[in-house]
Protein backbone atom coordinates (compact mmCIF):
# COMPACT_ATOMS: atom_id res chain seq x y z
CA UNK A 1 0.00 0.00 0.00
CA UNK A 2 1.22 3.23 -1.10
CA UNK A 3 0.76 6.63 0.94
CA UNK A 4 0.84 10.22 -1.24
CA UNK A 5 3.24 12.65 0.99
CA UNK A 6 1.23 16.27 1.37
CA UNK A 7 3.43 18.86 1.29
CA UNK A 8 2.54 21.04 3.54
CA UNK A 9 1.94 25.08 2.56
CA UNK A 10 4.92 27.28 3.03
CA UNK A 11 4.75 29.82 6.14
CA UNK A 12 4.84 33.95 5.28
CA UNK A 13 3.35 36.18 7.30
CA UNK A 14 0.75 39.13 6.72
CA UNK A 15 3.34 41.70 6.66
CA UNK A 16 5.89 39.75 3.89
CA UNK A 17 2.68 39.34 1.79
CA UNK A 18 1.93 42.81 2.04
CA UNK A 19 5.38 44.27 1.59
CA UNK A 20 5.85 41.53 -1.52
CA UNK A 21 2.27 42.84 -2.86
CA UNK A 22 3.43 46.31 -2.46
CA UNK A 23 6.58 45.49 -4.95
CA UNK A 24 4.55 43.58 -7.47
CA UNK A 25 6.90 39.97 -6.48
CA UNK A 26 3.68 38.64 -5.06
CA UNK A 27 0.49 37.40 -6.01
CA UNK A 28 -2.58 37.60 -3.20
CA UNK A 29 -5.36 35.07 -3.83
CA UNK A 30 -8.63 35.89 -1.41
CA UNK A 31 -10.84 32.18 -1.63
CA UNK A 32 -13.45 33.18 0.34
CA UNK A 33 -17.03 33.17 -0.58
CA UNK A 34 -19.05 35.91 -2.59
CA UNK A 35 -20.87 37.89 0.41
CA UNK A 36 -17.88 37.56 2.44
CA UNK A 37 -16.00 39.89 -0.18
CA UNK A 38 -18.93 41.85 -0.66
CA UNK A 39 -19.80 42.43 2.99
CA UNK A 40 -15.81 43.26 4.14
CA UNK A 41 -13.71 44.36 0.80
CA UNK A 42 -10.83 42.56 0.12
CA UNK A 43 -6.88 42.44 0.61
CA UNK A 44 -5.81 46.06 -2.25
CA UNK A 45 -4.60 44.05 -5.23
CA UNK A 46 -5.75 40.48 -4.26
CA UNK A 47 -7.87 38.14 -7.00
CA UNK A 48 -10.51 36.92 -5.73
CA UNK A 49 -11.22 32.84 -6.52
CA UNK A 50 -13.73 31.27 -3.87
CA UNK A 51 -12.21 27.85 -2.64
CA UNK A 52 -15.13 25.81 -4.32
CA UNK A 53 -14.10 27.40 -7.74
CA UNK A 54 -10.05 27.12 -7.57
CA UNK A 55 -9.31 24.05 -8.97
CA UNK A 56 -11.38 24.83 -12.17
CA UNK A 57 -9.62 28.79 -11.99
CA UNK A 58 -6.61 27.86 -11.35
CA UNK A 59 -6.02 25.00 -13.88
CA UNK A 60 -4.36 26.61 -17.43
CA UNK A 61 -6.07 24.30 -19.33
CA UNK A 62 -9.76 24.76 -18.36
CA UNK A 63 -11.90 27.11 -19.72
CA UNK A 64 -12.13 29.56 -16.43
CA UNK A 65 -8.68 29.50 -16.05
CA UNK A 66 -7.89 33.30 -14.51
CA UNK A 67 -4.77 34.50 -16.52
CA UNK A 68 -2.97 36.26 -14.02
CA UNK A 69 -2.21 33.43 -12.68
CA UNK A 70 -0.19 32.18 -15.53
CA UNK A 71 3.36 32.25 -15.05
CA UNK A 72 2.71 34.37 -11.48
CA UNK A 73 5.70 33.27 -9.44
CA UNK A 74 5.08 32.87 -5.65
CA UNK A 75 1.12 33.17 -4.11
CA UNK A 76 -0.38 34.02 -0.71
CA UNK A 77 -3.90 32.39 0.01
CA UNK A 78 -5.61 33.82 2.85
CA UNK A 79 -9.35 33.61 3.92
CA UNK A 80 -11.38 34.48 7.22
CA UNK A 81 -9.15 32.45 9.16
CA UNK A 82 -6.75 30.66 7.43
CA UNK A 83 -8.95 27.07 7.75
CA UNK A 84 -9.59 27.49 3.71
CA UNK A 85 -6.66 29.33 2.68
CA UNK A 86 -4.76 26.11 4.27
CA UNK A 87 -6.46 23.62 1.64
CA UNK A 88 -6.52 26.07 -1.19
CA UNK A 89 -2.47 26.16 -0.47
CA UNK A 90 -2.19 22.53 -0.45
CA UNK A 91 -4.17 22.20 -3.63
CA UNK A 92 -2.30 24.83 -5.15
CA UNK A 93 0.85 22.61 -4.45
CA UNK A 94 -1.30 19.63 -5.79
CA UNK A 95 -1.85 21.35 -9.21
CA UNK A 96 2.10 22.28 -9.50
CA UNK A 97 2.34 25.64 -8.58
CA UNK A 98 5.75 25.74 -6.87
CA UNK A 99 5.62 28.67 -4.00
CA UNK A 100 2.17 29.22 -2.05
CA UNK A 101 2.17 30.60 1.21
CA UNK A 102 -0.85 31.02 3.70
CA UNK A 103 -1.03 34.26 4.97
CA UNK A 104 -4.12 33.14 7.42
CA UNK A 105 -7.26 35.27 7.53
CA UNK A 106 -8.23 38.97 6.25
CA UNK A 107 -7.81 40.40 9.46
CA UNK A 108 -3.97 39.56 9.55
CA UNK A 109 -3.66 41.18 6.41
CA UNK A 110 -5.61 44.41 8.06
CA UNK A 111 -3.85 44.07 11.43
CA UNK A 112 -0.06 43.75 9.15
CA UNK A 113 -1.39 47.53 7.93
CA UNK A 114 -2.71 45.87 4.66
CA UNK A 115 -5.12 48.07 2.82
CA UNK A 116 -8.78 46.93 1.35
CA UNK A 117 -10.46 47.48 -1.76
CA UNK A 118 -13.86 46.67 -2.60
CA UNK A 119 -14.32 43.19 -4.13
C-alpha cells in the first residue's frame, strides 16, 4: 500500500505578503465566498477565486482559467481564518504551482497595515 506525501503550505506572514504585494513579487489570492467579499472588501490588489471554484480557476487548461495566474511566481492564500486558505495552499501545491504561502485570515492582512479594496 502506497501513501501520497502532502506537502505542507509554506509559512509567510501578513506583513511579507503585504510588503511583496506592495513590490509587485507577489500574487494575493482571497478564496473566500461571494458575500464575504462583498460584505468586508478585500486584501488592495488580491484576486478573488472562492475555494469551491479554484481548482477549475486555477487549472491553465480549463476554460475559467484566470490569466494572471499564468506564469505568477510565488502566491499568498488567505481567507477568514486561514482554515480554507490552508487547503486552497495545499491544492495549489497539488496542481504544481511551486511557492504558495498562507497568509491566514483577512484580518492579519488588516492588522499587518494591509489596505482593502472593494471586491
Amino acid at each position: 500500500m502506497f501513501f501520497l506525501r502532502q506537502q505542507r503550505p509554506q509559512g509567510m506572514t501578513a506583513a511579507e505578503a503585504i510588503a511583496q504585494s506592495d513590490e509587485g513579487a507577489i500574487t494575493v489570492i482571497d478564496v473566500r465566498e461571494h458575500g464575504e467579499v462583498a460584505n468586508s472588501g478585500k486584501a488592495m490588489g488580491a484576486i478573488h477565486i472562492p475555494l469551491m471554484r479554484l481548482r477549475d480557476m486555477a487549472d491553465p487548461r480549463h476554460p475559467d482559467f484566470i490569466a494572471e495566474l499564468k506564469d505568477c511566481g510565488p502566491i499568498a492564500v488567505y481567507c477568514a481564518s486561514g482554515a480554507r486558505s490552508h487547503s486552497a495552499a495545499m491544492m495549489l501545491q497539488q496542481m504544481g504551482y511551486d511557492e504558495v504561502h498562507n497568509i491566514g485570515g483577512l484580518a492579519h492582512w488588516v492588522q499587518a497595515g494591509g489596505a482593502l479594496e472593494q471586491g
